[in-house]
Protein backbone atom coordinates (compact mmCIF):
# COMPACT_ATOMS: atom_id res chain seq x y z
CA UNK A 1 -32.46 29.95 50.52
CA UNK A 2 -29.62 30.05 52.85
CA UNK A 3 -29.74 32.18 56.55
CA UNK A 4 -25.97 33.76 57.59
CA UNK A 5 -25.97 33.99 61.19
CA UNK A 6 -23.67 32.60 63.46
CA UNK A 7 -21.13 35.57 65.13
CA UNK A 8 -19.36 34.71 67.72
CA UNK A 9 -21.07 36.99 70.33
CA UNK A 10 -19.81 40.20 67.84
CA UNK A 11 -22.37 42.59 66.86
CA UNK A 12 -23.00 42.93 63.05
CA UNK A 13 -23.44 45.84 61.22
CA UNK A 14 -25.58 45.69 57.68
CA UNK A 15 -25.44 48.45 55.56
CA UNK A 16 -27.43 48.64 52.54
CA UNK A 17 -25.88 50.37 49.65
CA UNK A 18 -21.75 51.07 48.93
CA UNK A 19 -21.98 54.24 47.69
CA UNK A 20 -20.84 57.57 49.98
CA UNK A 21 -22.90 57.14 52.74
CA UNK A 22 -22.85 53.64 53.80
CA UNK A 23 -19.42 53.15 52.70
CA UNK A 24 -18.47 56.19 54.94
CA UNK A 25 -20.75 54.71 57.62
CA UNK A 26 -18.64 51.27 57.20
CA UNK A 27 -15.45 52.87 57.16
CA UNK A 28 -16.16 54.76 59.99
CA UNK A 29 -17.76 52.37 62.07
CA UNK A 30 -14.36 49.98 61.52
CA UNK A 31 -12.57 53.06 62.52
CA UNK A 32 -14.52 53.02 66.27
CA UNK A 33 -14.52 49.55 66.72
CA UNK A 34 -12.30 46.50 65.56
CA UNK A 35 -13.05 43.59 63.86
CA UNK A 36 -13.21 41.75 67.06
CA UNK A 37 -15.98 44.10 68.44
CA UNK A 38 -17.96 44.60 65.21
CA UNK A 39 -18.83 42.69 62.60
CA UNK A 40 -19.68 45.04 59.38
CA UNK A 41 -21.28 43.66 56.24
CA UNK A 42 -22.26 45.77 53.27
CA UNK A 43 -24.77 44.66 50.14
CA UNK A 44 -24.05 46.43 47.13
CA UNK A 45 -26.01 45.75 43.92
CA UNK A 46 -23.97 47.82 41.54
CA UNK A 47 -20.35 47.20 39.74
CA UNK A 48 -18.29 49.52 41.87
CA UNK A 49 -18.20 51.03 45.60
CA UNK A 50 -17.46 54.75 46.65
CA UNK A 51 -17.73 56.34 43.10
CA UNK A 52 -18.13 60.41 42.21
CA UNK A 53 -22.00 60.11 41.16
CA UNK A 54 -21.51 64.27 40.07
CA UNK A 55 -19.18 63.64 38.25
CA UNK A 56 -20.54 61.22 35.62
CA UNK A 57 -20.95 64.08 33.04
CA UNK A 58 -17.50 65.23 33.00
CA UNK A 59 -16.40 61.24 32.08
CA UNK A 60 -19.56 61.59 29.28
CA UNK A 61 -18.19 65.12 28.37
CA UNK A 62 -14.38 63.33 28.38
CA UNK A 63 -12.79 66.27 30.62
CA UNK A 64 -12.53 63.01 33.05
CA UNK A 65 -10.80 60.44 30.70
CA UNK A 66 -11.11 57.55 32.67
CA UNK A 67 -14.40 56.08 34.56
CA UNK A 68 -12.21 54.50 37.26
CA UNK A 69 -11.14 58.26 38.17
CA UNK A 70 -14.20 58.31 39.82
CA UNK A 71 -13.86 55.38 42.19
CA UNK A 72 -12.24 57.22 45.75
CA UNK A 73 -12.46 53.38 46.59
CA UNK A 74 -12.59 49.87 45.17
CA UNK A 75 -14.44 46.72 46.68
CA UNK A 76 -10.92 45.45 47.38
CA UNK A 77 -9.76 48.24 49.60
CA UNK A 78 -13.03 48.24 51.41
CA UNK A 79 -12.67 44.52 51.89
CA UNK A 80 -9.03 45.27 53.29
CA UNK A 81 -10.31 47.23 55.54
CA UNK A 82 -12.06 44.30 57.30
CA UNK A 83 -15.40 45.20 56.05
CA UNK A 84 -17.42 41.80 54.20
CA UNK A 85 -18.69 43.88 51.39
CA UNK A 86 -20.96 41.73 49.14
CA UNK A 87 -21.19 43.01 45.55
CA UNK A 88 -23.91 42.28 42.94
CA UNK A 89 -26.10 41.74 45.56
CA UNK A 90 -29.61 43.31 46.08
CA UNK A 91 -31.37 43.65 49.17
CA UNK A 92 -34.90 42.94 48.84
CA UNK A 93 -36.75 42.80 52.05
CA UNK A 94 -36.02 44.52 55.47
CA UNK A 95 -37.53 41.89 58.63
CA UNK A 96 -37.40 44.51 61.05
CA UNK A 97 -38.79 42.41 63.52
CA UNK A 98 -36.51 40.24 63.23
CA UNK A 99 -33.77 42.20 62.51
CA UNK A 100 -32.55 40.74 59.30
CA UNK A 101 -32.38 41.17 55.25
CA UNK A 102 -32.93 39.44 52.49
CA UNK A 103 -30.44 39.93 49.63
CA UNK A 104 -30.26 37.96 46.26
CA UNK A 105 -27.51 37.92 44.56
CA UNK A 106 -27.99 40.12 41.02
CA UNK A 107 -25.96 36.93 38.69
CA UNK A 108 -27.18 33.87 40.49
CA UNK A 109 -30.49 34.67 41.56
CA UNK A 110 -29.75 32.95 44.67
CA UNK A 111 -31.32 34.21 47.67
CA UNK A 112 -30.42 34.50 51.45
CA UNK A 113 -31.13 35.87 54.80
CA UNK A 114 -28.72 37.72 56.79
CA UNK A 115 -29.24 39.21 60.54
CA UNK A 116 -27.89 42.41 62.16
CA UNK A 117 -27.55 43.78 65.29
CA UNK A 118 -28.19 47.65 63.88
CA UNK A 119 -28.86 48.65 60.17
CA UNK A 120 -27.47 51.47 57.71
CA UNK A 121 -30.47 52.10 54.88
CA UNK A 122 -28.04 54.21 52.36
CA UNK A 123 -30.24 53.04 49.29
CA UNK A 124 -29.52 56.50 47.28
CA UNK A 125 -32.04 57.83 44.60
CA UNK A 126 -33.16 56.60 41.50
CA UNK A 127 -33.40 59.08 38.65
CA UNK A 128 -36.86 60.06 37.62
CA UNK A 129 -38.59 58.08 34.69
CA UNK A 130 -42.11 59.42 33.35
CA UNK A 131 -44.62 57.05 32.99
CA UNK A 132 -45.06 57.72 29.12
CA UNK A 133 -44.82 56.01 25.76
CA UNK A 134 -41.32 54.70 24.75
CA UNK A 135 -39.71 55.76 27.77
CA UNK A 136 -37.67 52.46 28.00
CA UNK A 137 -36.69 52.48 24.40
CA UNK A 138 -32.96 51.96 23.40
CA UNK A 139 -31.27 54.69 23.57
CA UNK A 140 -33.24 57.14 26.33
CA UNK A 141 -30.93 57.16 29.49
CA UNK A 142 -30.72 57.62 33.02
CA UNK A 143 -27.64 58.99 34.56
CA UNK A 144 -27.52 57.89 38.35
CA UNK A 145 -24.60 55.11 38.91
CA UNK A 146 -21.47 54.93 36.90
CA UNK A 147 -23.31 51.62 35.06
CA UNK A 148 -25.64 54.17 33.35
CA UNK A 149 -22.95 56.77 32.03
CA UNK A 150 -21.06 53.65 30.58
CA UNK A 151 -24.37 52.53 29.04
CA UNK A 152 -24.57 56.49 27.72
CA UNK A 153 -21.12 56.18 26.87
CA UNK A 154 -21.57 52.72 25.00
CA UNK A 155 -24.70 54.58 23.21
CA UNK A 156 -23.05 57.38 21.70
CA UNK A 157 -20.70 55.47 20.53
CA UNK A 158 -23.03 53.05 18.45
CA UNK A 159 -25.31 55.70 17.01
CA UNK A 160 -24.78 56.59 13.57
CA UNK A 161 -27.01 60.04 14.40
CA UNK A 162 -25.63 62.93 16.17
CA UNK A 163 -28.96 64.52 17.53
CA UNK A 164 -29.80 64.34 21.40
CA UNK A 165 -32.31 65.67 23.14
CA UNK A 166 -31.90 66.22 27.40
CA UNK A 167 -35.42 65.92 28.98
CA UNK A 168 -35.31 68.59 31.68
CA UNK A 169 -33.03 71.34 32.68
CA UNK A 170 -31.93 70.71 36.09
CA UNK A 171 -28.51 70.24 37.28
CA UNK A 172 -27.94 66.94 35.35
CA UNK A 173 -29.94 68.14 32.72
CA UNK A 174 -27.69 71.17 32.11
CA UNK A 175 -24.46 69.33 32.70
CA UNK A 176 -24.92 66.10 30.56
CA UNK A 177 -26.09 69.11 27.37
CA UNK A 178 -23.04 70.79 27.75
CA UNK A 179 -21.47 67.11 27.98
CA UNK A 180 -23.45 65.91 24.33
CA UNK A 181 -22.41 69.37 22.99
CA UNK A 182 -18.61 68.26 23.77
CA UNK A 183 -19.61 65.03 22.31
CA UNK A 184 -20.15 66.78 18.93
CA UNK A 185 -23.74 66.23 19.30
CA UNK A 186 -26.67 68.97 18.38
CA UNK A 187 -28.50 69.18 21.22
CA UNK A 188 -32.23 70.37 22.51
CA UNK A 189 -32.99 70.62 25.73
CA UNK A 190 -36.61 70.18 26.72
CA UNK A 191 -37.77 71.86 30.04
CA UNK A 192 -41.23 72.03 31.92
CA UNK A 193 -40.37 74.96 33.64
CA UNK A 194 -40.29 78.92 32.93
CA UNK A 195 -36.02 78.76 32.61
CA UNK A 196 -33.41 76.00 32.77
CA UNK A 197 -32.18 75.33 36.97
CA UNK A 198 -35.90 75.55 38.64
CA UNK A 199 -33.34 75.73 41.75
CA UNK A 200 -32.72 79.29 40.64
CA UNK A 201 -35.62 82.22 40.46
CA UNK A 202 -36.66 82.55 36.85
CA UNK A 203 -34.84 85.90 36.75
CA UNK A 204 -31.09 84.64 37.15
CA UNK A 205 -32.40 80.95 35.38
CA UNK A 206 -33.03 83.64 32.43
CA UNK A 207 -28.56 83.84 32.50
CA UNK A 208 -28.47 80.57 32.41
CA UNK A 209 -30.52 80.35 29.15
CA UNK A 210 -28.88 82.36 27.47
CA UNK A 211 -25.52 81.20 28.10
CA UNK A 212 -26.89 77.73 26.80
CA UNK A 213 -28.09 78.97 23.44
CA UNK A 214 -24.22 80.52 24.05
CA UNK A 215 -23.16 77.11 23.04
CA UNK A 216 -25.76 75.94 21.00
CA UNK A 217 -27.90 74.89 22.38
CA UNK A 218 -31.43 74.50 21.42
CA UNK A 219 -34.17 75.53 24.58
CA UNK A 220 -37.59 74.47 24.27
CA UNK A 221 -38.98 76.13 27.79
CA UNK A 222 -42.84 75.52 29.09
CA UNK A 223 -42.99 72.42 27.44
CA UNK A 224 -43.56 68.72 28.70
CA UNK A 225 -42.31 65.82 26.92
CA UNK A 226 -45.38 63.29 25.99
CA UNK A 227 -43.97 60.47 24.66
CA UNK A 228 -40.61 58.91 22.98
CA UNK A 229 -40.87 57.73 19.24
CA UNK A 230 -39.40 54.72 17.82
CA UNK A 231 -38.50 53.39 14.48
CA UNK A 232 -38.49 50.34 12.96
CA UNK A 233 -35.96 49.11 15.00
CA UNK A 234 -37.69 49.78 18.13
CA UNK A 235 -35.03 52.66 19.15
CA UNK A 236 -35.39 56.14 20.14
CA UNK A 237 -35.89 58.49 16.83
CA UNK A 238 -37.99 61.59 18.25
CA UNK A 239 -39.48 63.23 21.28
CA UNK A 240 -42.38 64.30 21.08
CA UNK A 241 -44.78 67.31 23.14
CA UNK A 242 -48.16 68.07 22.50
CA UNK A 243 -47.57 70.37 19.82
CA UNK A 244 -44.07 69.13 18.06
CA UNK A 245 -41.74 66.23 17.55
CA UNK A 246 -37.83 66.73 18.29
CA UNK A 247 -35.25 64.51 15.95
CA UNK A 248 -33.09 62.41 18.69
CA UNK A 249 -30.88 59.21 17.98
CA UNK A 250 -30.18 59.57 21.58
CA UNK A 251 -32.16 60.90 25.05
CA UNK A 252 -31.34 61.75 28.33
CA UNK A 253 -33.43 61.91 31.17
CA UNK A 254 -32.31 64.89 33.67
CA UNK A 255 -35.74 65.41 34.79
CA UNK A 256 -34.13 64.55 38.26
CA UNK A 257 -34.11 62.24 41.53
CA UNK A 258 -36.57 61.09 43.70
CA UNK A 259 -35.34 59.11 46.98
CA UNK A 260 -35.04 54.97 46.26
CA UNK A 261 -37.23 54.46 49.52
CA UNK A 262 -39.03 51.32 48.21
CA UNK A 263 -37.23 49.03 50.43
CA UNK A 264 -37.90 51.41 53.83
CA UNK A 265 -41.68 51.98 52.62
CA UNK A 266 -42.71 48.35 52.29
CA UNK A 267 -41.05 47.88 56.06
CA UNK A 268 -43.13 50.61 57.41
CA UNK A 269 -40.51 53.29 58.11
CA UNK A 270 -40.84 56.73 58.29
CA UNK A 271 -41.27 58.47 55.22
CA UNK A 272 -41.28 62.34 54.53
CA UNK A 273 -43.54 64.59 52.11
CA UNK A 274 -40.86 63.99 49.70
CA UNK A 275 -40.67 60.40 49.75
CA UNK A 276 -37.27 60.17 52.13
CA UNK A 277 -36.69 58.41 54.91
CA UNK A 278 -36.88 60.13 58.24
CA UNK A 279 -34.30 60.23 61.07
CA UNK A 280 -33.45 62.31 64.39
CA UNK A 281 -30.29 64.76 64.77
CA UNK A 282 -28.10 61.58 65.09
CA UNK A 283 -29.52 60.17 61.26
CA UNK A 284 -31.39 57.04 63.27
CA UNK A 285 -34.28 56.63 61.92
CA UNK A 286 -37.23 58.25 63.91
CA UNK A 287 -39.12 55.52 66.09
CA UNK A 288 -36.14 52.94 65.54
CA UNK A 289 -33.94 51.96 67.96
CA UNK A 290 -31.05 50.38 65.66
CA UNK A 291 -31.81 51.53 61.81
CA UNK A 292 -29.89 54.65 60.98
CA UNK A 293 -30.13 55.92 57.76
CA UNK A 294 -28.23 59.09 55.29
CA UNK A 295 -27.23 60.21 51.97
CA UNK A 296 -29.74 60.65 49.08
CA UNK A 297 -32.34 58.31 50.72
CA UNK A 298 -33.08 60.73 53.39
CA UNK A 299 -34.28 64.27 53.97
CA UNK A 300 -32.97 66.42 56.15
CA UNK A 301 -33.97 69.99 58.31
CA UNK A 302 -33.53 73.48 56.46
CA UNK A 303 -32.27 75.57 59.06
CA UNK A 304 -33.12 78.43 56.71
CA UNK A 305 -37.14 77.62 56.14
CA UNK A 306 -37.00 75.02 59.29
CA UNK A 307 -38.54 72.72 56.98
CA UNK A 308 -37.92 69.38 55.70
CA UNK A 309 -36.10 69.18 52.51
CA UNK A 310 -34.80 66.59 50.21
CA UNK A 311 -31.28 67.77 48.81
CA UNK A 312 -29.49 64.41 47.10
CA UNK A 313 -25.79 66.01 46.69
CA UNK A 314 -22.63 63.42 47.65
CA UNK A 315 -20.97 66.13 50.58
CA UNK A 316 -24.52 65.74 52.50
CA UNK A 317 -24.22 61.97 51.86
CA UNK A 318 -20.65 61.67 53.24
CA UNK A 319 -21.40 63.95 56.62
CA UNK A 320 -23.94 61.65 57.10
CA UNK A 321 -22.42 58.57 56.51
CA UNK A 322 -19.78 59.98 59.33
CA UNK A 323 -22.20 60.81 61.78
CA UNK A 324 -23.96 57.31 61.22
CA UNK A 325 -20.66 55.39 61.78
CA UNK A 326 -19.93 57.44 64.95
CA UNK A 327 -22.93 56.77 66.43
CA UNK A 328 -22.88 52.95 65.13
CA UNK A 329 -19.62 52.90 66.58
CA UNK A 330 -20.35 54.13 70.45
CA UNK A 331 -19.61 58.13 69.91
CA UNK A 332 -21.69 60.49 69.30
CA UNK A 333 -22.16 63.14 66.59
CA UNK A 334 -24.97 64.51 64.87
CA UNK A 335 -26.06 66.56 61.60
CA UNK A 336 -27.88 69.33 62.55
CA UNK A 337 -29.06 70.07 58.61
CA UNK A 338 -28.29 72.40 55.31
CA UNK A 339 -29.05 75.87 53.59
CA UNK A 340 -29.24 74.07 49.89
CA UNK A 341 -25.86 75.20 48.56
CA UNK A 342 -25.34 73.92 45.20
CA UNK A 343 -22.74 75.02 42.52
CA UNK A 344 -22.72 74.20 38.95
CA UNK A 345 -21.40 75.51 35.39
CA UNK A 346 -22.47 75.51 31.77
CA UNK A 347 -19.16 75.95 29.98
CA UNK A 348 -17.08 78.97 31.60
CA UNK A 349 -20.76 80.29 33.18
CA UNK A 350 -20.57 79.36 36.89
CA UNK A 351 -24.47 79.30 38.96
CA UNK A 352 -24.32 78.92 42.84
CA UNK A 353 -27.44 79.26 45.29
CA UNK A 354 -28.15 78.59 48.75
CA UNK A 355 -31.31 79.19 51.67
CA UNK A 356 -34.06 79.86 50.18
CA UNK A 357 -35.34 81.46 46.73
CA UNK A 358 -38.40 83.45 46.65
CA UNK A 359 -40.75 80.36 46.05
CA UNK A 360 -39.36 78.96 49.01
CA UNK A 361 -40.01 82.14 51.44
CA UNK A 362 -43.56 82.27 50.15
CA UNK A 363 -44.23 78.65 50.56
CA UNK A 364 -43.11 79.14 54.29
CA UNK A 365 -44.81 82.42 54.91
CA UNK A 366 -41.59 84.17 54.65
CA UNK A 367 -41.69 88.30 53.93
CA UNK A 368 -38.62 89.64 52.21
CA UNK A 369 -36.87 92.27 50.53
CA UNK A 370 -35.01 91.40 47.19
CA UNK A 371 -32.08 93.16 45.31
CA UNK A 372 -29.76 92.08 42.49
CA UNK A 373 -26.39 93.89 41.64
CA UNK A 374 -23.92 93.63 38.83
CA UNK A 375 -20.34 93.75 39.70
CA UNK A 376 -17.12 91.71 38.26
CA UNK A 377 -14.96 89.03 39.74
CA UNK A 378 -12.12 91.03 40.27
CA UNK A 379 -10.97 94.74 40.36
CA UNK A 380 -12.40 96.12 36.87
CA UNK A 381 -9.04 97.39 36.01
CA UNK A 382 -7.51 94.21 36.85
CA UNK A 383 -7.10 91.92 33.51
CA UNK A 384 -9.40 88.93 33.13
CA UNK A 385 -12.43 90.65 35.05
CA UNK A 386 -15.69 89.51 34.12
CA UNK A 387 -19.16 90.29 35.05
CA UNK A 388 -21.10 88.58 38.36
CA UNK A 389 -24.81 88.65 39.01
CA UNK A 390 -25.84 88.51 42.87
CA UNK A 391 -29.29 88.16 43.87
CA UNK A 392 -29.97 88.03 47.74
CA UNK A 393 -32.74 87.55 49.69
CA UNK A 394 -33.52 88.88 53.35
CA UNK A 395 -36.15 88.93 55.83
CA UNK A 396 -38.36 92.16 55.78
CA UNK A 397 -37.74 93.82 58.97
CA UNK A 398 -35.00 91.87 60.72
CA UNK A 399 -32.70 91.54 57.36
CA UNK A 400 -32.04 88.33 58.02
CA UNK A 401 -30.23 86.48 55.51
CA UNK A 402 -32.59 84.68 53.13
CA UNK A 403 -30.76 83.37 50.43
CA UNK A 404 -28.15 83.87 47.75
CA UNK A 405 -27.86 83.13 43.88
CA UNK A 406 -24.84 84.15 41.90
CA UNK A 407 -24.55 83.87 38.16
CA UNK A 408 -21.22 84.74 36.80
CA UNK A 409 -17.68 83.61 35.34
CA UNK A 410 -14.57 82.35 36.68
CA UNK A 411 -14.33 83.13 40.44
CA UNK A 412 -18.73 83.44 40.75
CA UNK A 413 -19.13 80.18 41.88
CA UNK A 414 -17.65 79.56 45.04
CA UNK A 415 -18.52 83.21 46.37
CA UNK A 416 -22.03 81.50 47.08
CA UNK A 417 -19.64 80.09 50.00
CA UNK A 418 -19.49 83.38 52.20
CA UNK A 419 -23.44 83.18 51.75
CA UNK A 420 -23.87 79.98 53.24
CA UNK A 421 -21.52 80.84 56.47
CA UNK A 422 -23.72 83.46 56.85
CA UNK A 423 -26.82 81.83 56.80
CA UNK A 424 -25.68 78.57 58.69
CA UNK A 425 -24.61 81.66 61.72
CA UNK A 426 -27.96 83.57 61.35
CA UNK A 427 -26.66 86.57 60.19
CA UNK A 428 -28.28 89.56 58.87
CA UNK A 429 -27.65 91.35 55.67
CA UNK A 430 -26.49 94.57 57.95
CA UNK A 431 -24.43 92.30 59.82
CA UNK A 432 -22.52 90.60 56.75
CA UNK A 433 -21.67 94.02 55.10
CA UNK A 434 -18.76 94.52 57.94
CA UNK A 435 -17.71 91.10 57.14
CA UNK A 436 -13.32 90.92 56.88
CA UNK A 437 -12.94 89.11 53.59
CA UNK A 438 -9.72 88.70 51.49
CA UNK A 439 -9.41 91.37 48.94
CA UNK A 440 -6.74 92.03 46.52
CA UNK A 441 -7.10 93.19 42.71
CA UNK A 442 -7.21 89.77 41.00
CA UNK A 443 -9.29 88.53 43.66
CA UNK A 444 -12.02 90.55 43.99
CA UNK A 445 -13.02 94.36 44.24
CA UNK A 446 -12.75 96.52 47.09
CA UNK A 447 -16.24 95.43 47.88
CA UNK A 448 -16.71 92.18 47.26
CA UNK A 449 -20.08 91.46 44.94
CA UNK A 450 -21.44 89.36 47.82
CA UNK A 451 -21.02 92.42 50.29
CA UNK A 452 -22.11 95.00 47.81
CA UNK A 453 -25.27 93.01 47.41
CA UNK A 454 -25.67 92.64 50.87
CA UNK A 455 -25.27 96.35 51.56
CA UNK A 456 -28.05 97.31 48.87
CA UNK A 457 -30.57 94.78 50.82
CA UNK A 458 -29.55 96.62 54.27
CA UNK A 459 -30.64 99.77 52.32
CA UNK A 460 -33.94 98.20 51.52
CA UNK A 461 -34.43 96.73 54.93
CA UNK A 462 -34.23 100.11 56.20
CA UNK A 463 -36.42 101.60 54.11
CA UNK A 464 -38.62 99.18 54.35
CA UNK A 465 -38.94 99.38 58.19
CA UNK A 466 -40.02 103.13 58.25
């Protein structure tokens, strides 16, 4: 085992993990301070650096035809940059005393120590596996890195069956379906929960059902996979529940992510309720002096609930990774947290949230008032108008903004945008219904659907305060 030490009186940087946030962290960093000043080093046990982790299932689907269209960066043009960035190579063990890492190197198995002066943990999350029968079988997936969707990719192609079955119905769940369906594939998804997108209230989840069956989907709701079934040749045939079996020469797991903290737990960090790593306003890691931390490793404040939350999505990842390289670098920045916005589509059906849905107020001791409207996407006498769901959520007595959940077609989506403005200022439903947005026929109505919802909970507010 070999120790690299040795710099010259330069500081070094190690960052663990090349994805958004500790390649932004790098990048940035170099940015502050030269090479001269800083020495940066980055461990990266994957193929490929910087990549577009959301959107893997748009390559599967093919409306991306080319994996490297997700790369924003290569190894080489990180390495150009003056940052020693050491592919295929795992870190293993964080010496915080004395403030080094272990890495081995993924093809060799070679191992070696390297020191730093101050740490980036940007270790991402590792997609949820259930501890059941068959779960490692060829042919069930995980879709996390761009190494998985080729290995997906690589399986579809093989199979001579055209049956999958998604395991859960969350984002990836409901993206990589539509992406098998594209595929030519019959598909089943198989969900836990009530309705598909548990980050929706069952209500508007109930849209996104049916827009799934829409395509063909098959839903299987309130059910838990048990176990994966083999045949002879020891891969994937069948899922199975506790009351059925499900045909499947092909599975994938979109049960979700949990934080890949294994590295930060066994060196005693900080650790929230949901199993990520724990850092101040700056993203250093709370009771550490040089070990910063951010993207899908960490959690971060609600400013909505006030809470901690764990939200893994790659434009939280990359603010973080600036702030971190800032503050590695001498300046100073900070993230001061989210309101969970999150868009996503099945097909031309476009679902947006963020703040809070009703689960959330309750579990925080939250009272509200809830309406839901119907309107359309643009003036319904303009062609190409289509129908919009709104749901909003505000605070009973103040009408505060709560939350927002849209379900709708083209032009639904990205509305959820005005909602999280609102909520980052603190407004109040009354308050958002004299908001000055855009309006012309193709664009919208006269009253925009977020504003009409928005005046409908002002109504309730008020009557809810006599």
């Amino acid at each position: 085992m070999s120790i690299h030490g040795g710099r010259g009186g330069r500081e070094r940087l190690v960052v663990i993990g090349g994805d958004a946030a500790g390649m932004s962290a790098a990048s940035q960093a170099r940015r502050m301070r030269g090479p001269d000043e800083l020495e940066i080093v980055a461990f990266e046990r994957g193929h490929f650096t910087s990549y577009s982790a959301c959107g893997i299932p748009y390559w599967v689907g093919g409306d991306v035809s080319e994996r490297d269209h997700l790369v924003a960066r290569a190894p080489e043009e990180h390495r150009a940059r003056g940052i020693g960035l050491r592919m295929r190579t795992e870190v293993t063990e964080i010496d915080l005393a004395g403030g080094r890492v272990r890495a081995r190197d993924v093809e060799s198995g070679e191992e070696s120590w390297t020191s730093y002066d101050k740490l980036v943990i940007a270790t991402g999350a590792a997609p949820v596996r259930p501890d059941m029968p068959g779960v490692d079988a060829p042919g069930v997936h995980g879709v996390q890195t761009l190494d998985d969707g080729q290995a997906l990719l690589d399986s579809l192609s093989a199979t001579r069956g055209r049956r999958a079955v998604v395991v859960g119905a969350g984002y990836i769940g409901v993206e990589m379906a539509e992406a098998l369906i594209k595929r030519g594939f019959e598909v089943t998804v198989v969900n836990r929960g009530r309705e598909p997108m548990s980050t929706l209230d069952p209500d508007m989840g109930r849209l996104v059902h049916r827009a799934m069956e829409g395509l063909g989907i098959t839903m299987v709701n309130d059910t838990e996979v048990t176990k994966v079934l083999t045949g002879g040749d020891g891969r994937v045939r069948a899922v199975a529940t506790e009351d059925a079996e499900y045909p499947a020469d092909v599975v994938v797991l979109g049960i979700g992510v949990r934080p890949a903290t294994g590295l930060a737990r066994a060196a005693g960090l900080p650790l929230g309720a949901h199993g990520g790593l724990l850092t101040d306003l700056g993203m250093r890691v709370r009771g550490q002096e040089n070990v910063w931390a951010g993207g899908d490793c960490v959690e971060v404040l609600n400013l909505v609930s006030g809470q901690d939350q764990y939200v893994p999505l790659g434009t939280h990842a990359n603010k973080h990774g600036q702030v971190v390289g800032t503050n590695v670098g001498g300046g100073y920045a900070t993230f001061p947290g989210v309101v969970g916005t999150a868009v996503s589509k099945v097909c031309d059906l476009e679902i947006a949230r963020t703040g809070l849905r009703e689960k959330d107020a309750d579990r925080v001791g939250l009272q509200y008032e809830t309406v839901t409207i119907e309107s359309t996407s643009r003036a319904g006498y303009y062609p190409g108008a289509s129908p919009m769901t709104v749901k909003m959520l505000a605070e009973r007595r103040t009408g505060r903004l709560l939350g927002v959940q849209i379900v709708g077609r083209e032009g639904a989506g990205k509305r959820v945008d005005i909602a999280a403005v609102a909520l980052t200022a603190g407004m109040t439903v009354e308050q958002m219904t004299a908001l000055d947005l855009g309006y012309a026929p193709p664009f919208s109505p006269v009253w925009d659907p977020v504003l009409v919802a928005a005046r409908k909970a002002t109504a309730k507010v008020r009557a809810g305060s006599r």
